[in-house]
C-alpha atoms as a PDB file:
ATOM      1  CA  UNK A   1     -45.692  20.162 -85.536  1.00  0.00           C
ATOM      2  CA  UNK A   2     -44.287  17.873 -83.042  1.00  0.00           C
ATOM      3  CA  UNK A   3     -44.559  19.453 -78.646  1.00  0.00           C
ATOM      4  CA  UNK A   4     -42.864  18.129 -75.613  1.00  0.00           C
ATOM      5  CA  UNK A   5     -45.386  17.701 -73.319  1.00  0.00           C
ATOM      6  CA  UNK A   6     -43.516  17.649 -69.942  1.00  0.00           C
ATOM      7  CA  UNK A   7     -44.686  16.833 -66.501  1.00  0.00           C
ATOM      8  CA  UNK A   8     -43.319  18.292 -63.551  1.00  0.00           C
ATOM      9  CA  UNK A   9     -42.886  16.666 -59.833  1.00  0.00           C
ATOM     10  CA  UNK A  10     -41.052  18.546 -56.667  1.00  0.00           C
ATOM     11  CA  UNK A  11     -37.678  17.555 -55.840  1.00  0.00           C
ATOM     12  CA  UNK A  12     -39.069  15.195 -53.201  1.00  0.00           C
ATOM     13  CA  UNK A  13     -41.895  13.981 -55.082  1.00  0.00           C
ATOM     14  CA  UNK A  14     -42.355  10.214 -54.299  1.00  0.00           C
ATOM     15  CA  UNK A  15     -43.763   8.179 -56.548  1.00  0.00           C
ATOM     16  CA  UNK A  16     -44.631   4.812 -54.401  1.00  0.00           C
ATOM     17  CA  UNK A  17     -47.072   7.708 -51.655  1.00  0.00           C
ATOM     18  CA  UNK A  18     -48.548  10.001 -54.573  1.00  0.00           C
ATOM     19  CA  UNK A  19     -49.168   7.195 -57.622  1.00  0.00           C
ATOM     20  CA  UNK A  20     -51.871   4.578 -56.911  1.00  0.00           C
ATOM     21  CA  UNK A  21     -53.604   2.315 -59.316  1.00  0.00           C
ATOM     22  CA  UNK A  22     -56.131   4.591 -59.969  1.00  0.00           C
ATOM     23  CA  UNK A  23     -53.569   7.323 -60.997  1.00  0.00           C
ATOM     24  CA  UNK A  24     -51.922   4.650 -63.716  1.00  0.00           C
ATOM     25  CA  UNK A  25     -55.002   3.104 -65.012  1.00  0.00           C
ATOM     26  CA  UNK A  26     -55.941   7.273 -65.528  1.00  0.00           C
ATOM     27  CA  UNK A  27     -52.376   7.488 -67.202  1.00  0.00           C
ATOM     28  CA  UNK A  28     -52.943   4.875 -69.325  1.00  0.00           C
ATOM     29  CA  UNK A  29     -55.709   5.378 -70.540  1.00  0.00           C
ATOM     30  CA  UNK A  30     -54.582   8.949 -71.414  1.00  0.00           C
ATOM     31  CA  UNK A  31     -51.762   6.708 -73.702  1.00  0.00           C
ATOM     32  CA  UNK A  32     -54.287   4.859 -75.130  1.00  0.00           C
ATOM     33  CA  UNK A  33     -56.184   7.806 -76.286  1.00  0.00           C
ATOM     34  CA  UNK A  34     -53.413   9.427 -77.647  1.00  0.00           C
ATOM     35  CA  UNK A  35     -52.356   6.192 -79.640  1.00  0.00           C
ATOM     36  CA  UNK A  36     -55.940   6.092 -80.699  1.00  0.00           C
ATOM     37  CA  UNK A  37     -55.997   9.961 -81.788  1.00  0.00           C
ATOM     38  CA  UNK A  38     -52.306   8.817 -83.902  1.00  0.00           C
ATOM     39  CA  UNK A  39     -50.573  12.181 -82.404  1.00  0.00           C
ATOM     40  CA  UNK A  40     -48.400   9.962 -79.521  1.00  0.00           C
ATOM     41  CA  UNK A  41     -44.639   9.936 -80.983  1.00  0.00           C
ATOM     42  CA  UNK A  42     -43.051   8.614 -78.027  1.00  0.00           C
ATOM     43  CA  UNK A  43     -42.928   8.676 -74.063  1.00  0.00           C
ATOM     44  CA  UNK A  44     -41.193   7.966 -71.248  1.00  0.00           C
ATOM     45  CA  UNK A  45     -40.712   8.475 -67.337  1.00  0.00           C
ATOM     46  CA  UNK A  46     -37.863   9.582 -65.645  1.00  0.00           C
ATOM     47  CA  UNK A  47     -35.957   8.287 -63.006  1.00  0.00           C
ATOM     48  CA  UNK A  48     -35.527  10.899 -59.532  1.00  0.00           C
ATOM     49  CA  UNK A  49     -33.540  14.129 -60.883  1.00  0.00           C
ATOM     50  CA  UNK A  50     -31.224  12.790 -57.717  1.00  0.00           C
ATOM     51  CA  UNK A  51     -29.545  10.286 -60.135  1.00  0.00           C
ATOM     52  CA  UNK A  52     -28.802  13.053 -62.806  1.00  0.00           C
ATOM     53  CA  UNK A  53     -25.861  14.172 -64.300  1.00  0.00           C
ATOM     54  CA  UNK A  54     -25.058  17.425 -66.008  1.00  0.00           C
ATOM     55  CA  UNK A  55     -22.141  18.145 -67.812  1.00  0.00           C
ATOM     56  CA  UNK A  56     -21.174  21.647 -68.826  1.00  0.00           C
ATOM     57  CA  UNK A  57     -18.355  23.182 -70.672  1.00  0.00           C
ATOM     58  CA  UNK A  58     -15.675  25.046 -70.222  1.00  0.00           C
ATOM     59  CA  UNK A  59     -12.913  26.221 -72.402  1.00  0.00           C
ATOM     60  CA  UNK A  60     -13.103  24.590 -76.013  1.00  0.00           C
ATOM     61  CA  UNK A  61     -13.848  21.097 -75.909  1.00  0.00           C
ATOM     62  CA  UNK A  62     -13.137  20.604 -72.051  1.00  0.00           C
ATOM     63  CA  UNK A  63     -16.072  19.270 -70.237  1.00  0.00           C
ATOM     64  CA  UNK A  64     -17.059  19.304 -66.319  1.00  0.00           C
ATOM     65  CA  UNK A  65     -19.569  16.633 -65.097  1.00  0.00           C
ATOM     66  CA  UNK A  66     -21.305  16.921 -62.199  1.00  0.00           C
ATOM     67  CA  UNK A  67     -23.961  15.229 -60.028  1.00  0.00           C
ATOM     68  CA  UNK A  68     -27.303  16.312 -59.499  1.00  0.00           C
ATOM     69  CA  UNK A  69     -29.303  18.317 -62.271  1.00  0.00           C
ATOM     70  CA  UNK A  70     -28.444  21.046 -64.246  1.00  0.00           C
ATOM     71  CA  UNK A  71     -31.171  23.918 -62.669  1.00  0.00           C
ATOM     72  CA  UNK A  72     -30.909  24.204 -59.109  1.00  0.00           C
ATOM     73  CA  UNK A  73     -34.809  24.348 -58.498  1.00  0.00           C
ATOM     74  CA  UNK A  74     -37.200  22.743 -56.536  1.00  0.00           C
ATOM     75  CA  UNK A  75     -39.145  21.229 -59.401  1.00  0.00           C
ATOM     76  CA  UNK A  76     -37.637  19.144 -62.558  1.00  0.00           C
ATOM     77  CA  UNK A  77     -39.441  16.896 -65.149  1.00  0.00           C
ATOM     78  CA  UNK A  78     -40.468  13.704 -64.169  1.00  0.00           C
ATOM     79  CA  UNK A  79     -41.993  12.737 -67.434  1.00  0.00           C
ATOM     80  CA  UNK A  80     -42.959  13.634 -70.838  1.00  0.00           C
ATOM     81  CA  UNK A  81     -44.889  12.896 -73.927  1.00  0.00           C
ATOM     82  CA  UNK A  82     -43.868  14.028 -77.405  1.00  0.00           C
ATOM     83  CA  UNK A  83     -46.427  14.629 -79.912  1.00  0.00           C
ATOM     84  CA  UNK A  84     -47.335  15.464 -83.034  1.00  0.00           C
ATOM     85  CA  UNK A  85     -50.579  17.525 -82.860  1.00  0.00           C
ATOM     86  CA  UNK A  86     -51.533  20.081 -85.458  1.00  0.00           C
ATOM     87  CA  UNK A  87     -50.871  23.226 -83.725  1.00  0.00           C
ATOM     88  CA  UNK A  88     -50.187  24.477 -80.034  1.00  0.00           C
ATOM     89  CA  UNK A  89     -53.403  24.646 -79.361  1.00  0.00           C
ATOM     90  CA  UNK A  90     -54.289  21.164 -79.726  1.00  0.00           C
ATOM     91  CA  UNK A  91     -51.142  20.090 -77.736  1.00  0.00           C
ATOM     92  CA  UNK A  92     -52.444  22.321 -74.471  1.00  0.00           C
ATOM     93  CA  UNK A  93     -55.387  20.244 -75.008  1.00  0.00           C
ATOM     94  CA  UNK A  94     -53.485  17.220 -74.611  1.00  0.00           C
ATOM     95  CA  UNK A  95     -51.383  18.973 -72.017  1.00  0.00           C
ATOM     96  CA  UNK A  96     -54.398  19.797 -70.037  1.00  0.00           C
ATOM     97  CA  UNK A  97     -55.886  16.136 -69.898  1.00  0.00           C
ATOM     98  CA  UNK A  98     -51.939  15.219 -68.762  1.00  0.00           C
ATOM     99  CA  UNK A  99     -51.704  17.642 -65.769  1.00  0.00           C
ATOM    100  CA  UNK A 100     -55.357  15.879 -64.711  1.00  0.00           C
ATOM    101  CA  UNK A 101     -54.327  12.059 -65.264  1.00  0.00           C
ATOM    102  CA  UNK A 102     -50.851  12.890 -63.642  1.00  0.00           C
ATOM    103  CA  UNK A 103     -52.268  15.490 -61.006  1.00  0.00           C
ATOM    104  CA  UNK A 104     -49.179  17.503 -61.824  1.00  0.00           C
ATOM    105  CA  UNK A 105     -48.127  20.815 -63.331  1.00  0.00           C
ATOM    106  CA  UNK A 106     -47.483  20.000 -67.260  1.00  0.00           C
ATOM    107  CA  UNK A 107     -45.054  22.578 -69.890  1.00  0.00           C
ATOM    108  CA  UNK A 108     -45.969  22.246 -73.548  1.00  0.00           C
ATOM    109  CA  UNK A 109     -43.220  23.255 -75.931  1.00  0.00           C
ATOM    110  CA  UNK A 110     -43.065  23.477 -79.704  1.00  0.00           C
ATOM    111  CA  UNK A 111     -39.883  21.894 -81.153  1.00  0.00           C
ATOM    112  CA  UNK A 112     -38.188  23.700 -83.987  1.00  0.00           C
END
């Protein structure tokens, strides 16, 4: 089964006052695991949900796009991991060692 394993920041989460060495050598080490354990499929960080566009439709194929992100919330993903892990279980696991490395709420979702 492959998971999203999504980290959350606040809307005016800053990365150069909250991320130190420390925090990345954590973080990648946390990578390096999950290479190790074969279950890391991809990841990636995200630039600030202030550069986002959505895009929504309309009527038939008409499209609007707009700036700023889709939810109008005061969190949005900063990150994420997908994995393959046997079973949702296992990806909490995973999820729970990424909310410590990244000292940040984490969302684990199957994918269909």
């Amino acid at each position: 089964m492959k998971f999203l394993v999504a980290i959350h920041h606040a809307d005016d989460y800053d990365a150069m006052l909250v991320e130190d060495a420390e925090m990345h050598k954590v973080i990648d080490d946390l990578n390096d695991e999950m290479v190790a354990a074969g279950i890391r499929l991809f990841v990636g960080g995200l630039h600030h949900v202030r550069g986002a566009k959505s895009i929504r439709t309309e009527t038939g194929e008409k499209t609007i796009v707009t700036d700023g992100p889709y939810l109008d919330t005061r969190e949005h993903v900063g990150g994420f991991w997908v994995l393959e892990a046997a079973d949702l279980d296992e990806a909490v696991e995973w999820g729970r060692k990424a909310a410590i490395a990244c000292k940040a709420p984490v969302e684990v979702r199957a994918f269909h």
